[in-house]
N, C-alpha and C. Protein backbone atom coordinates (compact mmCIF):
# COMPACT_ATOMS: atom_id res chain seq x y z
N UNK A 1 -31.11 -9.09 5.06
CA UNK A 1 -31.45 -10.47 4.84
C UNK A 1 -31.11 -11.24 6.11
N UNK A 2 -31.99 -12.36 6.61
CA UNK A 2 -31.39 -12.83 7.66
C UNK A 2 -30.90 -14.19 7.37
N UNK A 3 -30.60 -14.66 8.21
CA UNK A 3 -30.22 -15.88 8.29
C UNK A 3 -30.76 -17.37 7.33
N UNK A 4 -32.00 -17.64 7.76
CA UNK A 4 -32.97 -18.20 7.25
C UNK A 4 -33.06 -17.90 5.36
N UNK A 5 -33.07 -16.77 5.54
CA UNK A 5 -33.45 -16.28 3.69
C UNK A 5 -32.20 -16.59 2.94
N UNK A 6 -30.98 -16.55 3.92
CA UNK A 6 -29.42 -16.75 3.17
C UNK A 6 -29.59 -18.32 2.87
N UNK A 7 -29.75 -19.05 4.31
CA UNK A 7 -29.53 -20.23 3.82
C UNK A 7 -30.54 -20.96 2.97
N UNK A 8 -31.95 -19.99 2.28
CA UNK A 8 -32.73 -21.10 1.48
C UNK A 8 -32.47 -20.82 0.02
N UNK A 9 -31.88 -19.89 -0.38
CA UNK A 9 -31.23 -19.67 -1.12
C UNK A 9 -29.84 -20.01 -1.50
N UNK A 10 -29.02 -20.65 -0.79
CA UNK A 10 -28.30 -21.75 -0.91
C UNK A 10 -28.30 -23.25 -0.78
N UNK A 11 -29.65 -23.54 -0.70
CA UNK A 11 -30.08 -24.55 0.03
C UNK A 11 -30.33 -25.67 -1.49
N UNK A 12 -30.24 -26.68 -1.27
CA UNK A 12 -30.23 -28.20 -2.37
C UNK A 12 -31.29 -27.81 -3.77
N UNK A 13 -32.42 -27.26 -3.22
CA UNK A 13 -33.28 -26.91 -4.27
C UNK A 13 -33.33 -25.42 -4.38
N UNK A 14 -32.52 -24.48 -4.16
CA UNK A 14 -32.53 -22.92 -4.74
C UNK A 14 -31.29 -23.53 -5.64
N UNK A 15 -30.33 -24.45 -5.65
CA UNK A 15 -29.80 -24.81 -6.23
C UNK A 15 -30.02 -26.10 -7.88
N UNK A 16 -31.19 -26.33 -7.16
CA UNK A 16 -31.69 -27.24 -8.61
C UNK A 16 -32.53 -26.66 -9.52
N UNK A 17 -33.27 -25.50 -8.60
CA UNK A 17 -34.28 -24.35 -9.29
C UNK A 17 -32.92 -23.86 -10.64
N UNK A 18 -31.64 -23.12 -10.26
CA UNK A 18 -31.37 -22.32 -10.98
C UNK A 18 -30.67 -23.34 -12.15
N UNK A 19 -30.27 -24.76 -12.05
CA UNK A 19 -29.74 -25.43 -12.81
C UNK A 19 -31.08 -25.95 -13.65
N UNK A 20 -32.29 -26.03 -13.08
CA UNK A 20 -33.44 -26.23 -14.06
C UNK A 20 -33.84 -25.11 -15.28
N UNK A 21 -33.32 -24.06 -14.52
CA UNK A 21 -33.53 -22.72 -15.46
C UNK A 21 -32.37 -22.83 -16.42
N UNK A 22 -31.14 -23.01 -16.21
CA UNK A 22 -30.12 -22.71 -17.53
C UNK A 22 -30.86 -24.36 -18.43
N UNK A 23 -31.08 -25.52 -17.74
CA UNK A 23 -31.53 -26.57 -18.54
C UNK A 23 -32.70 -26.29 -19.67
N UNK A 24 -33.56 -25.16 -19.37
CA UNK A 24 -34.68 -25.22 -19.76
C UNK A 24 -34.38 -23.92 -21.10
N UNK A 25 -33.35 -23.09 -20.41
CA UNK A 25 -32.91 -22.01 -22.05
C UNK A 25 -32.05 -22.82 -22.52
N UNK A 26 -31.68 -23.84 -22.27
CA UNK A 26 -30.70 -24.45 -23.22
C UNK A 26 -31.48 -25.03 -24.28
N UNK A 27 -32.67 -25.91 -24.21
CA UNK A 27 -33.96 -26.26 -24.59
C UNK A 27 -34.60 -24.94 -25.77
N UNK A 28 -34.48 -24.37 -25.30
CA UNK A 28 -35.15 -23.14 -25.94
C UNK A 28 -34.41 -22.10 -26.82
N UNK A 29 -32.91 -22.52 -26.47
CA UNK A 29 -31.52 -22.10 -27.37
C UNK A 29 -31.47 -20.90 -26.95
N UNK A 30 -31.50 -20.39 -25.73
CA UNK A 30 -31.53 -19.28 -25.26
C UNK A 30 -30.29 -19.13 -24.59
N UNK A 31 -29.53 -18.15 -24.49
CA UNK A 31 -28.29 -18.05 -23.93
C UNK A 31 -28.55 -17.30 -22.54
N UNK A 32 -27.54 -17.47 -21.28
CA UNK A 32 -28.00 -17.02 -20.63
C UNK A 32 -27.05 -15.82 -19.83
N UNK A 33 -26.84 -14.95 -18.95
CA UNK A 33 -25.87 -14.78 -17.93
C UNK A 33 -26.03 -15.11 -16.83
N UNK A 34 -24.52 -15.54 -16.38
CA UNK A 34 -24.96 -16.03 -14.67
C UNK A 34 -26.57 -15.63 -13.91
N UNK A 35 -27.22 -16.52 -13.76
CA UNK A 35 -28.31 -16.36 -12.63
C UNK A 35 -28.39 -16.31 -11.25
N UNK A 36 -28.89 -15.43 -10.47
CA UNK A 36 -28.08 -15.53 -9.45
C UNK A 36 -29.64 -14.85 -8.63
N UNK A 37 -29.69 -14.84 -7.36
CA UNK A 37 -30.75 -15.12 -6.58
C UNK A 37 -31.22 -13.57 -5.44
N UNK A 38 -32.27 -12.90 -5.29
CA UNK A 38 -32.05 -11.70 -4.50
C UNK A 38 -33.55 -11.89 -4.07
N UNK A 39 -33.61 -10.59 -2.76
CA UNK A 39 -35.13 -10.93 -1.96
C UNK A 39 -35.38 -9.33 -2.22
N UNK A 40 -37.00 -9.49 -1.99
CA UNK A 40 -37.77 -8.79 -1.37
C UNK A 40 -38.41 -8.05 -0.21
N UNK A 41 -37.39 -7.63 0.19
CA UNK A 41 -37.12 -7.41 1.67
C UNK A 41 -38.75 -7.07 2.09
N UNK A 42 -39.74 -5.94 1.51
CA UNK A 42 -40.74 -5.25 2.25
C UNK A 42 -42.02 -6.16 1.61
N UNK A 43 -41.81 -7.63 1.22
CA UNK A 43 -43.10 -8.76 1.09
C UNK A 43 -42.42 -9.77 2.82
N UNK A 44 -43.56 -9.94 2.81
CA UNK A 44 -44.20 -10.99 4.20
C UNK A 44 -43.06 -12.25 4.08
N UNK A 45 -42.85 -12.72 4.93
CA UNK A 45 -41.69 -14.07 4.53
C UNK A 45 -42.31 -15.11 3.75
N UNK A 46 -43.84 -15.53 3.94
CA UNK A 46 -44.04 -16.33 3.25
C UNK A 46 -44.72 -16.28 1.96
N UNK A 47 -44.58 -15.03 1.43
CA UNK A 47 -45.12 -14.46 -0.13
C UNK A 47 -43.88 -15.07 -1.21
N UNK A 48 -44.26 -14.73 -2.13
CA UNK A 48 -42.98 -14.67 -3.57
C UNK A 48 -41.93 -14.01 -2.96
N UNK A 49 -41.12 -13.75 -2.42
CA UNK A 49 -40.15 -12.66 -2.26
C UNK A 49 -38.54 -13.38 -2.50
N UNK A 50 -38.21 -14.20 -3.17
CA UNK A 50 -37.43 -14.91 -3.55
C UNK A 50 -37.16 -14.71 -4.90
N UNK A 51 -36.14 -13.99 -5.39
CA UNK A 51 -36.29 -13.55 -6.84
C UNK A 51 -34.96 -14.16 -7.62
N UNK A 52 -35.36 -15.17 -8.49
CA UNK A 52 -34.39 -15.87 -9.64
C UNK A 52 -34.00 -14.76 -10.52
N UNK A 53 -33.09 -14.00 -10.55
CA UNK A 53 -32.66 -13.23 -11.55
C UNK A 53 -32.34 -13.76 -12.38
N UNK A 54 -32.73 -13.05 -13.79
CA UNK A 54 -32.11 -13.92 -15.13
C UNK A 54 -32.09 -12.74 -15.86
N UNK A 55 -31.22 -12.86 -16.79
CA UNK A 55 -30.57 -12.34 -18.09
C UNK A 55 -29.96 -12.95 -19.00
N UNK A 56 -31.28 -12.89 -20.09
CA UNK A 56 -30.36 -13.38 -21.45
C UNK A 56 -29.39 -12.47 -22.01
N UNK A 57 -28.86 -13.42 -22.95
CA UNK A 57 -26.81 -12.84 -24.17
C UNK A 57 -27.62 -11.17 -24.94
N UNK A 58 -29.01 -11.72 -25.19
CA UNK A 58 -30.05 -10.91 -25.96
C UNK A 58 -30.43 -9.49 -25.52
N UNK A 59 -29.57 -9.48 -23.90
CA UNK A 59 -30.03 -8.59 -22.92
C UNK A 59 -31.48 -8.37 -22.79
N UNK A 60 -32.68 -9.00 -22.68
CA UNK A 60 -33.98 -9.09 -22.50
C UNK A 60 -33.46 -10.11 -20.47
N UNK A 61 -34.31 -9.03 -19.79
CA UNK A 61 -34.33 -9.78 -18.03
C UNK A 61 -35.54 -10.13 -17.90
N UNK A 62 -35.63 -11.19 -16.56
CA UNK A 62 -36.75 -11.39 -15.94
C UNK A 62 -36.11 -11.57 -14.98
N UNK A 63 -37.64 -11.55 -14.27
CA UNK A 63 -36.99 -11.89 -12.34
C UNK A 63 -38.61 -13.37 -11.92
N UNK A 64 -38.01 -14.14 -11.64
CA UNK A 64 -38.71 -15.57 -11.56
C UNK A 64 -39.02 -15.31 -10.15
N UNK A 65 -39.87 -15.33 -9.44
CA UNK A 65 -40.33 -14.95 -7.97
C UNK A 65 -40.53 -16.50 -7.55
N UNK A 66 -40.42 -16.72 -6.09
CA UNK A 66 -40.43 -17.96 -5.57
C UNK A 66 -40.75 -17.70 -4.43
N UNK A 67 -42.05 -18.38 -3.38
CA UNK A 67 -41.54 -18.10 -2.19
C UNK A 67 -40.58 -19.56 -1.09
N UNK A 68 -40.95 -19.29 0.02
CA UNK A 68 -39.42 -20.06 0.65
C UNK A 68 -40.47 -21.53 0.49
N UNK A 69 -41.33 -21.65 0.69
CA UNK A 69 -42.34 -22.80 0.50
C UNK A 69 -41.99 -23.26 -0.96
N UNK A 70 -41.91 -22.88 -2.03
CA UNK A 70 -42.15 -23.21 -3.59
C UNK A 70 -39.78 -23.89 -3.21
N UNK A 71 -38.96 -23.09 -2.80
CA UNK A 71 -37.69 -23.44 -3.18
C UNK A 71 -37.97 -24.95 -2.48
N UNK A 72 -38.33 -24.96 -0.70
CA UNK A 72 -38.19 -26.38 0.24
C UNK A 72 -38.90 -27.26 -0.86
N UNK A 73 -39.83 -27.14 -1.39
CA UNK A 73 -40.96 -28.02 -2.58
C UNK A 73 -40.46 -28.37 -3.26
N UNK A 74 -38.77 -28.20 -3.94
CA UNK A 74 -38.70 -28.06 -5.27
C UNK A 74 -38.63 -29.37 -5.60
N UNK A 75 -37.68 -30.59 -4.49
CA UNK A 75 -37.30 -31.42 -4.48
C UNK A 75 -38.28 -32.85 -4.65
N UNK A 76 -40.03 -32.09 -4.71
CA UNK A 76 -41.06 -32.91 -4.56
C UNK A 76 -41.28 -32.95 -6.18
N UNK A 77 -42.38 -34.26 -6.50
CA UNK A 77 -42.27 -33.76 -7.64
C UNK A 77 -43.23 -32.99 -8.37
N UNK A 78 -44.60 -32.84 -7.69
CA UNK A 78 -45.45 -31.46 -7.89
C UNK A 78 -44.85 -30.66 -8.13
N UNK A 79 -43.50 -30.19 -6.51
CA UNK A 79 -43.04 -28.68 -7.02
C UNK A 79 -42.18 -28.47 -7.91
N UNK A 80 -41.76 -29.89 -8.45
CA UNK A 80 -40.91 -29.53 -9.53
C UNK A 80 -41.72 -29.39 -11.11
N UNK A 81 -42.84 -29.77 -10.94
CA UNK A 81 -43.94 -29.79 -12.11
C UNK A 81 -43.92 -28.51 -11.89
N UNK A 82 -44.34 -27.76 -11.49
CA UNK A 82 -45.01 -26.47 -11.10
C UNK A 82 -44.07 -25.75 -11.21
N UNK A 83 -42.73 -25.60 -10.93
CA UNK A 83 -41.49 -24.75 -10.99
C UNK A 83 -41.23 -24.89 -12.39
N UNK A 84 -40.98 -25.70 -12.64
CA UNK A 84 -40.72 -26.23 -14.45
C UNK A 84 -41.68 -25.35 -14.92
N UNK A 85 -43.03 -25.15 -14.98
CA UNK A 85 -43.92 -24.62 -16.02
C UNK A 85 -43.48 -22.94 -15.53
N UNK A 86 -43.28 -22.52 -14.37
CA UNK A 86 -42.87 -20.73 -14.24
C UNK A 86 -41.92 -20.64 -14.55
N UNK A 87 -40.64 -21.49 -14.80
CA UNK A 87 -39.93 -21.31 -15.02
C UNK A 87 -39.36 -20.93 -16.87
N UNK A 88 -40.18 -21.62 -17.40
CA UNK A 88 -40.27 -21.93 -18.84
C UNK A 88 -41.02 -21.19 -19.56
N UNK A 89 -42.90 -20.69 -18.58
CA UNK A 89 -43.35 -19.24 -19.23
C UNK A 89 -41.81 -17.86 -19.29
N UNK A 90 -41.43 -18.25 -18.16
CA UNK A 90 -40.64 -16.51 -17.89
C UNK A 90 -39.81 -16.64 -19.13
N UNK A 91 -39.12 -18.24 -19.33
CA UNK A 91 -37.82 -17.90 -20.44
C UNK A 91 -38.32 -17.62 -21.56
N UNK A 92 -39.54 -18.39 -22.10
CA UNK A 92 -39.97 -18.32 -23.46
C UNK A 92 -40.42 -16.83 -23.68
N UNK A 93 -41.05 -15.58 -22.55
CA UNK A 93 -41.07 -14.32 -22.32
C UNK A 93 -39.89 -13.49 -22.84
N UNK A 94 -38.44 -14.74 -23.06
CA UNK A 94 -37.04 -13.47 -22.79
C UNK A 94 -36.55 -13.98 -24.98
N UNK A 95 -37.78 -14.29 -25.35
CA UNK A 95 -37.35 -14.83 -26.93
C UNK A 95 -37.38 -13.74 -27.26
């Protein structure tokens, strides 16, 4: 991982992405375990290769793909329209 991929994944909106996700199983009464964030090393930098790990209490996973364009976006409010709806197919997927 380099540099760049560390810090967008710590960055203001890889951080509002994953607090939108526990907001949105809370909504859905879904329990969750820590979520926590991993790449795709052998996709292109600017593909999906940004992966929201999730695991529900239910043990049912998904992996929420993002690329580094969709996390910098999140803070807009398109990309937060648009993150909200992938984010909410994947959980309602983990019922």
């Amino acid at each position: 991982m380099n540099r760049d991929d560390m810090l967008i994944e710590k960055s203001e909106g890889a951080k509002q992405i994953e607090t939108l996700c526990y907001d949105i199983a809370v909504e859905l009464g879904l329990e969750l375990e820590p979520v926590y964030w991993s790449l795709e090393f052998v996709k292109p930098p600017e593909s999906e290769r940004h992966i929201l790990d999730v695991e529900a209490k239910n043990g049912m996973t998904t992996e929420i793909r993002f690329s580094r364009a969709e996390i910098e976006a999140f803070t807009t409010s398109p990309g937060k329209e648009i993150t909200e709806k992938k984010i909410r197919m994947e959980l309602e997927g983990l019922l």
